[in-house]
N, C-alpha and C. Protein backbone atom coordinates (compact mmCIF):
# COMPACT_ATOMS: atom_id res chain seq x y z
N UNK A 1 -154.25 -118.31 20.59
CA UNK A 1 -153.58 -117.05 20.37
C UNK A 1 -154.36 -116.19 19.37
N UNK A 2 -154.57 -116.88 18.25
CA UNK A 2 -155.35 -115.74 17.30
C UNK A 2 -156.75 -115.49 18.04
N UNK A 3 -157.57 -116.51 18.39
CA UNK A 3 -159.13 -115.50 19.40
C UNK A 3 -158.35 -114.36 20.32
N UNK A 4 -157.47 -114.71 20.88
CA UNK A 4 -157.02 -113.91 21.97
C UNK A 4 -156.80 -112.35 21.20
N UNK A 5 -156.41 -112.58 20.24
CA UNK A 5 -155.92 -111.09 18.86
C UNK A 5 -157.41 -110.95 18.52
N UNK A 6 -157.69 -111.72 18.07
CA UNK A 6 -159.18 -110.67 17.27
C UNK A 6 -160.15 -110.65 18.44
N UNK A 7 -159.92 -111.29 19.93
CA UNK A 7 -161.00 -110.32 20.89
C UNK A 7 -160.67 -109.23 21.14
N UNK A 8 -158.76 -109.24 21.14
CA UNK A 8 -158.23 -107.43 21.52
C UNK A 8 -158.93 -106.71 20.25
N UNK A 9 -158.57 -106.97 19.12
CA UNK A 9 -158.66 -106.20 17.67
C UNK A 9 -160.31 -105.69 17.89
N UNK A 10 -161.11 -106.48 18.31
CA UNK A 10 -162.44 -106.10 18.28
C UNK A 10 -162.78 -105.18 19.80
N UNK A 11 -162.42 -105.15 21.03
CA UNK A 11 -162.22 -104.23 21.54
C UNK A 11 -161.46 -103.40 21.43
N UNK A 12 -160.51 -103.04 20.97
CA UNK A 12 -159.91 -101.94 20.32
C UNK A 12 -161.01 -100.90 19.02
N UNK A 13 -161.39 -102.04 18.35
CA UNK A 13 -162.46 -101.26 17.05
C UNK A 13 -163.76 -100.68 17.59
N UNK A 14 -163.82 -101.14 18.66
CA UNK A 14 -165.22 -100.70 19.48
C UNK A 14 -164.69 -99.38 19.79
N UNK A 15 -163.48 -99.74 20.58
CA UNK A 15 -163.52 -98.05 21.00
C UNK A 15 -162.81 -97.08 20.44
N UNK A 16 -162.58 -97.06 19.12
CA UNK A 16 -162.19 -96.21 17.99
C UNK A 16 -163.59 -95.42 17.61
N UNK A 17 -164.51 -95.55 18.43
CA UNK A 17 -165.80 -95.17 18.21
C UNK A 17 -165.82 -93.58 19.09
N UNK A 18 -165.23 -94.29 20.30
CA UNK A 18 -165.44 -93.36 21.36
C UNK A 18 -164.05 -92.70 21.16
N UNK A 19 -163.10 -92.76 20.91
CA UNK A 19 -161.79 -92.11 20.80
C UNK A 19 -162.01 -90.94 19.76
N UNK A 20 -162.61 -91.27 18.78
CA UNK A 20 -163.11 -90.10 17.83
C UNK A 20 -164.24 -89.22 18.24
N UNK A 21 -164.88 -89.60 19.03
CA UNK A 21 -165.96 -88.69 19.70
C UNK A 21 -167.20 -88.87 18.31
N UNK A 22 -167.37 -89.75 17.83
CA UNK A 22 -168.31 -89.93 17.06
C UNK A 22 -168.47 -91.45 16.15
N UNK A 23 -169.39 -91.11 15.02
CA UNK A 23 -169.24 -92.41 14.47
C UNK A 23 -169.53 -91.98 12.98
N UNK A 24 -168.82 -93.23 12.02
CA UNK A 24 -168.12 -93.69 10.69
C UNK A 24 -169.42 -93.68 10.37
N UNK A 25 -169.72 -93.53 8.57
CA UNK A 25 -170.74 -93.75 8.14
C UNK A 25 -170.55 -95.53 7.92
N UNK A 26 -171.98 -95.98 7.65
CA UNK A 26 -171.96 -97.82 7.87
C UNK A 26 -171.35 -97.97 6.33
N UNK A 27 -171.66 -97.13 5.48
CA UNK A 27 -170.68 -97.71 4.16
C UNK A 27 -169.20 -98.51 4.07
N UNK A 28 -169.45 -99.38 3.72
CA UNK A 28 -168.05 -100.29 3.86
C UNK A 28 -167.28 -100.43 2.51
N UNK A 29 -168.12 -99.97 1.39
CA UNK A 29 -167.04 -99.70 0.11
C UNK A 29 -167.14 -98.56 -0.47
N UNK A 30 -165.76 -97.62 -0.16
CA UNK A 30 -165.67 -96.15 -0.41
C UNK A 30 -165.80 -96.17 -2.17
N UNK A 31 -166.92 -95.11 -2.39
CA UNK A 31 -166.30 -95.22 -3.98
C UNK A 31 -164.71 -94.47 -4.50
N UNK A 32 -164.73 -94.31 -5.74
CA UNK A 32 -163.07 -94.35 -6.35
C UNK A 32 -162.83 -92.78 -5.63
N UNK A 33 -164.31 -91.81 -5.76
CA UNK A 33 -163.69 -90.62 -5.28
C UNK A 33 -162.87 -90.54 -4.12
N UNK A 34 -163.55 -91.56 -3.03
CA UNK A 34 -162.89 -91.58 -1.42
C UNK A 34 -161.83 -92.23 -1.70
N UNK A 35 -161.53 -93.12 -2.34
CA UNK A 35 -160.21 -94.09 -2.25
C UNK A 35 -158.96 -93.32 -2.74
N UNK A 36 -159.17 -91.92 -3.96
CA UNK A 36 -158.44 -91.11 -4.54
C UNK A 36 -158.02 -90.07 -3.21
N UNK A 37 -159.05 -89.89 -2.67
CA UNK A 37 -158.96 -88.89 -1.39
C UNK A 37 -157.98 -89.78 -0.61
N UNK A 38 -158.24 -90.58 0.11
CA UNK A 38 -157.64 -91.61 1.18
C UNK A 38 -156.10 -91.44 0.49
N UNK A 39 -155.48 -92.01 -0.84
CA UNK A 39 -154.71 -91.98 -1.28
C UNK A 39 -154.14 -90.79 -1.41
N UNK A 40 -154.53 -89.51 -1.73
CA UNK A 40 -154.17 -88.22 -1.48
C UNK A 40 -153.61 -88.09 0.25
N UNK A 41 -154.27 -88.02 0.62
CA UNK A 41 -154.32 -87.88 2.36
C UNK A 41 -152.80 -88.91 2.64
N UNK A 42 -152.83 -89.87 2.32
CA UNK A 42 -151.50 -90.96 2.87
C UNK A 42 -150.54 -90.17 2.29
N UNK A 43 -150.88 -89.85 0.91
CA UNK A 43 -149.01 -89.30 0.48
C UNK A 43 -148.77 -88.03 1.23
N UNK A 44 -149.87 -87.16 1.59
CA UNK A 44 -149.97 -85.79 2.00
C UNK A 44 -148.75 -85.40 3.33
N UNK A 45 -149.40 -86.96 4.01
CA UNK A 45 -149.07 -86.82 5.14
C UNK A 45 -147.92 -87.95 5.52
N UNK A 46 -147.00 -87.47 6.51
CA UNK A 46 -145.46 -88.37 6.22
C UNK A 46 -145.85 -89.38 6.95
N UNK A 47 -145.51 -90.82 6.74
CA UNK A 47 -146.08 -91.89 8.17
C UNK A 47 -144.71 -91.66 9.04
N UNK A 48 -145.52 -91.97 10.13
CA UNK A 48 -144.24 -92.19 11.25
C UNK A 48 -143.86 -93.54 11.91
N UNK A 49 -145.05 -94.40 10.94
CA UNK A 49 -144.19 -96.05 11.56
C UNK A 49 -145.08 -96.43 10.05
N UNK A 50 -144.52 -97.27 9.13
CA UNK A 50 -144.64 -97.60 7.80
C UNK A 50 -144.17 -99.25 7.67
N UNK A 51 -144.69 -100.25 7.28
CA UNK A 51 -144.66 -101.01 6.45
C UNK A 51 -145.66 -101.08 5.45
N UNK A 52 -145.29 -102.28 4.31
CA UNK A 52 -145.71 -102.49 3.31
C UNK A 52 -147.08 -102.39 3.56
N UNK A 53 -148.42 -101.34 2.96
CA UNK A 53 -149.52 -101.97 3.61
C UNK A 53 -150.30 -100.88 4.67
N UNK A 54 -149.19 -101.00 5.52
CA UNK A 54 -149.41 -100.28 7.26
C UNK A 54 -148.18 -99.31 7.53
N UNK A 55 -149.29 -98.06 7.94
CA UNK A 55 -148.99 -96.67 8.53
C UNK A 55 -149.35 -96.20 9.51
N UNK A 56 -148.67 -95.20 10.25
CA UNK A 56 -149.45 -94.32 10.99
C UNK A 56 -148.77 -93.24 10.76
N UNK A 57 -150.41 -92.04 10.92
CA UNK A 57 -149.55 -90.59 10.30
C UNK A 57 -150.21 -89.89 11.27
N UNK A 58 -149.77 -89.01 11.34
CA UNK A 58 -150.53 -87.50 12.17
C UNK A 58 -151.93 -87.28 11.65
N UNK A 59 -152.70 -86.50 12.20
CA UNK A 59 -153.94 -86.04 11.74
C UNK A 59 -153.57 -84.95 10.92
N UNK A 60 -153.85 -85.02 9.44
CA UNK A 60 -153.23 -84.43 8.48
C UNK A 60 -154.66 -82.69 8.26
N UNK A 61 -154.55 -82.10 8.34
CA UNK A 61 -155.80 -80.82 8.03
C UNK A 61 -157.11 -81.41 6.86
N UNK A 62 -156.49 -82.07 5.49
CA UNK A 62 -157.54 -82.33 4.61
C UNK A 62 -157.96 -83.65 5.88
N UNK A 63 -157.10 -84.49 6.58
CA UNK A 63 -158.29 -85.22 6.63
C UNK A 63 -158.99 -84.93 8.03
N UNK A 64 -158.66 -84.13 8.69
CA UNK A 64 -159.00 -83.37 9.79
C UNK A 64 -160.49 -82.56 9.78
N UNK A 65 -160.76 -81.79 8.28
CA UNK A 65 -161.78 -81.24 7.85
C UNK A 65 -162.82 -82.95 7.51
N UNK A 66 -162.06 -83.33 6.74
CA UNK A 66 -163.29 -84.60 6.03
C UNK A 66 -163.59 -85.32 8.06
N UNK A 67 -162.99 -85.70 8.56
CA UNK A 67 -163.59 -85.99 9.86
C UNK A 67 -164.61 -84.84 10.41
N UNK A 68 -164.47 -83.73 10.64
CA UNK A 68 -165.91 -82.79 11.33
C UNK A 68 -166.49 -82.43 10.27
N UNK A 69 -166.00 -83.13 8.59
CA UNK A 69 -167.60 -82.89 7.79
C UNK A 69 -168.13 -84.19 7.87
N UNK A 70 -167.48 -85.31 8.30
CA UNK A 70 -168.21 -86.56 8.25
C UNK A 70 -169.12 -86.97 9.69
N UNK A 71 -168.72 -85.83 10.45
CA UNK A 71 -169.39 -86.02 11.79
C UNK A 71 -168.16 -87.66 12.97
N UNK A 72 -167.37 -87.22 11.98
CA UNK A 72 -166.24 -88.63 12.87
C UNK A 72 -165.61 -87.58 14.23
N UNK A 73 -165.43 -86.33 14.31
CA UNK A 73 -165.07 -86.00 15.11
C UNK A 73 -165.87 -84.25 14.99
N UNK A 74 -166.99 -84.30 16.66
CA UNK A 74 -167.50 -83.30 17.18
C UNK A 74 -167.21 -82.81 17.78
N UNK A 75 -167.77 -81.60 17.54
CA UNK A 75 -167.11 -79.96 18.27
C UNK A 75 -167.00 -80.18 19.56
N UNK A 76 -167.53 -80.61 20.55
CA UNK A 76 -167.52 -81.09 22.11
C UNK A 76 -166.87 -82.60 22.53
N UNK A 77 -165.57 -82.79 21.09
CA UNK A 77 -164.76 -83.58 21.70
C UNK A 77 -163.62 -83.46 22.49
N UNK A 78 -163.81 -84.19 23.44
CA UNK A 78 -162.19 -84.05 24.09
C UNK A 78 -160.86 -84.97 24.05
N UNK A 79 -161.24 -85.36 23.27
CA UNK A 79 -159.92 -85.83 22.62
C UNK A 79 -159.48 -84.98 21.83
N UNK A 80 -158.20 -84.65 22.03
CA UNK A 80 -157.66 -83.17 21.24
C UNK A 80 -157.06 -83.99 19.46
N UNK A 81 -157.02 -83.38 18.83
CA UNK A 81 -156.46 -84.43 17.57
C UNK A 81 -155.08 -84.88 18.12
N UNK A 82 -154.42 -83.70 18.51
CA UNK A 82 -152.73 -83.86 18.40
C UNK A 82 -152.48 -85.42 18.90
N UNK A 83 -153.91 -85.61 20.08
CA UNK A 83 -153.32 -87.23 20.60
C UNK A 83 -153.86 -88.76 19.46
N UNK A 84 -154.40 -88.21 18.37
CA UNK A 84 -154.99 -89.12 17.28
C UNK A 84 -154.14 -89.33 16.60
N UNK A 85 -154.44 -90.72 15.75
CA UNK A 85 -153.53 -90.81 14.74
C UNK A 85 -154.55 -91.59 13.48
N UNK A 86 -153.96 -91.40 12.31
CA UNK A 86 -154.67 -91.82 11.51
C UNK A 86 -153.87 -93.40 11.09
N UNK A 87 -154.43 -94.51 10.74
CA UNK A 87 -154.01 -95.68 10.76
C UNK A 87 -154.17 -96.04 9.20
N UNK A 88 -153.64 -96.72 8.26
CA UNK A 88 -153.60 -97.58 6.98
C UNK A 88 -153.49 -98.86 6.98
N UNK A 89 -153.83 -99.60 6.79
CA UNK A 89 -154.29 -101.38 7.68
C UNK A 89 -154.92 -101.80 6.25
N UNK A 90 -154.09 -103.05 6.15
CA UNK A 90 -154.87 -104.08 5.32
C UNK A 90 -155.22 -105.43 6.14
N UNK A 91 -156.77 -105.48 5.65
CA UNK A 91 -157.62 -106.77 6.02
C UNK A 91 -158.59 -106.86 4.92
N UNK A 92 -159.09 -108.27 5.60
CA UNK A 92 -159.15 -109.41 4.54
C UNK A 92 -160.98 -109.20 4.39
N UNK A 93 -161.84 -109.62 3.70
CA UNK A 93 -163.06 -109.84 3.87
C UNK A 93 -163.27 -111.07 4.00
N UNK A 94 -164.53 -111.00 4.13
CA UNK A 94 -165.07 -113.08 4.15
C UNK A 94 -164.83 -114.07 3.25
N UNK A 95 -164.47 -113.09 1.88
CA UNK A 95 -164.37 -114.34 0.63
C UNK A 95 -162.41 -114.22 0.69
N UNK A 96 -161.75 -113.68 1.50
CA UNK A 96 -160.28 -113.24 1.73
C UNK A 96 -159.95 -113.02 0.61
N UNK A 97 -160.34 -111.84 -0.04
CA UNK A 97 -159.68 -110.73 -0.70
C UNK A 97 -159.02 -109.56 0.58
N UNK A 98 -158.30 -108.57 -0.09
CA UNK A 98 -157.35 -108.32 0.97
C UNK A 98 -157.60 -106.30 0.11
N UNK A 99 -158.13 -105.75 1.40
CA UNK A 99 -158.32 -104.25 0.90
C UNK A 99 -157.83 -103.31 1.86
N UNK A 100 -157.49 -102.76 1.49
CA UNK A 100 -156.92 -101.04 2.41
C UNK A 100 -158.00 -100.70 3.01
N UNK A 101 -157.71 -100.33 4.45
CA UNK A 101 -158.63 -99.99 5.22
C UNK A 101 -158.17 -98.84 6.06
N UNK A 102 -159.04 -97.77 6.60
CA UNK A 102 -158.43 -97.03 7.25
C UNK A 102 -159.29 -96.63 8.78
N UNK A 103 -158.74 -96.30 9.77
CA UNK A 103 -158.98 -95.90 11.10
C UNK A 103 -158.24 -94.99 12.02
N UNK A 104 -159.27 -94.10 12.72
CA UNK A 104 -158.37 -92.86 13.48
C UNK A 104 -158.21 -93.69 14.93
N UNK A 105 -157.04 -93.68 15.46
CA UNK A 105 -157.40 -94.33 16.83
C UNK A 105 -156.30 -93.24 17.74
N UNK A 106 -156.45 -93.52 19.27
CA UNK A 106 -155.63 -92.20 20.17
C UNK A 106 -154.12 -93.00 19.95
N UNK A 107 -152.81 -91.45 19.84
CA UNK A 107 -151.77 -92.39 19.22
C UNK A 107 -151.25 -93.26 20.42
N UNK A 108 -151.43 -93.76 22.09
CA UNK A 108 -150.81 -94.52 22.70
C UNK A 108 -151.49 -96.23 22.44
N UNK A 109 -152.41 -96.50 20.87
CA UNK A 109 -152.55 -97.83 21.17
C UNK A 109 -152.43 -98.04 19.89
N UNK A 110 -152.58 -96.53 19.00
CA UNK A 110 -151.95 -96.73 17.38
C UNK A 110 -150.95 -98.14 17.25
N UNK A 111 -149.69 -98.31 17.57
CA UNK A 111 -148.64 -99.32 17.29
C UNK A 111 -149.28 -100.38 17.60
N UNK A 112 -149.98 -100.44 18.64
CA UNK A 112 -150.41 -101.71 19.04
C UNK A 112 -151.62 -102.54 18.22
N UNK A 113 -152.58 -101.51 17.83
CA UNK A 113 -153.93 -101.76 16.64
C UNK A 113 -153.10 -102.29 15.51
N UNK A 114 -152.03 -101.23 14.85
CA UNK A 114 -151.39 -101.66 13.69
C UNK A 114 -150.44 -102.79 13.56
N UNK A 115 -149.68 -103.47 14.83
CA UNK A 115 -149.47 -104.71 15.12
C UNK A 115 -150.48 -106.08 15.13
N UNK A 116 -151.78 -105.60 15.49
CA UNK A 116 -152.21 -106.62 15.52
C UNK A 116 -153.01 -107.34 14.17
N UNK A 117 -153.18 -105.93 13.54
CA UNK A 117 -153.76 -105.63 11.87
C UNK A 117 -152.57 -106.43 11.33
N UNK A 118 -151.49 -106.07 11.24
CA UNK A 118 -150.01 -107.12 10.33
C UNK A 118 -150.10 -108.47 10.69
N UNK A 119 -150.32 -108.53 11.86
CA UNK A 119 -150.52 -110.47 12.44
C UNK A 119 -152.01 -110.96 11.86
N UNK A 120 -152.79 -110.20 11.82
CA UNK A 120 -154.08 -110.95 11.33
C UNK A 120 -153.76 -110.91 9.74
């Protein structure tokens, strides 16, 4: 059961690539400025499915701009935002410490990404 979750979780993360019409910088530890931002952005914006941990919110404008300045979402995308959602997910690293993580994915698999993020 759990390979069966982290082969979905990892095809799902693959195509959070293509759902945004672009790609994440490879940095994997935001400094305090981004984490203050990220944290700005969550309260900004109301979640519409919330546990401890895990959200999903609308595509909020500040973080709407930081996506087409980060190149996460280009002018010749067709994915419209309204169908995006922005995700709040905690996972673990290799030494299992446990950090806030965040991801835009389209909102018909949002519940389902953020289900499988709470089980892992």
């Amino acid at each position: 059961m759990k390979r069966k979750l982290v082969t979905i979780l990892m095809l799902i993360v693959l195509s959070v690539g293509v759902v945004a019409c672009g790609q994440r910088s490879t940095d994997m530890q935001p400094d305090d400025q981004e984490k203050k931002s990220d944290e700005a952005l969550a309260e900004k914006t109301e979640p519409t499915v919330s546990k401890e941990g895990f959200a999903i919110q609308e595509i909020s404008d500040e973080l709407f701009a930081r996506m087409q300045v980060g190149n996460t979402y280009k002018e010749d995308c067709v994915v419209p935002r309204e169908d995006l959602r922005y995700l709040l997910v905690l996972h673990k690293d290799k030494d299992g410490n446990t950090h806030q993580g965040e991801m835009v994915v389209h909102k018909l698999i949002a519940e389902d990404v953020l289900e499988i993020f709470e089980k892992l």
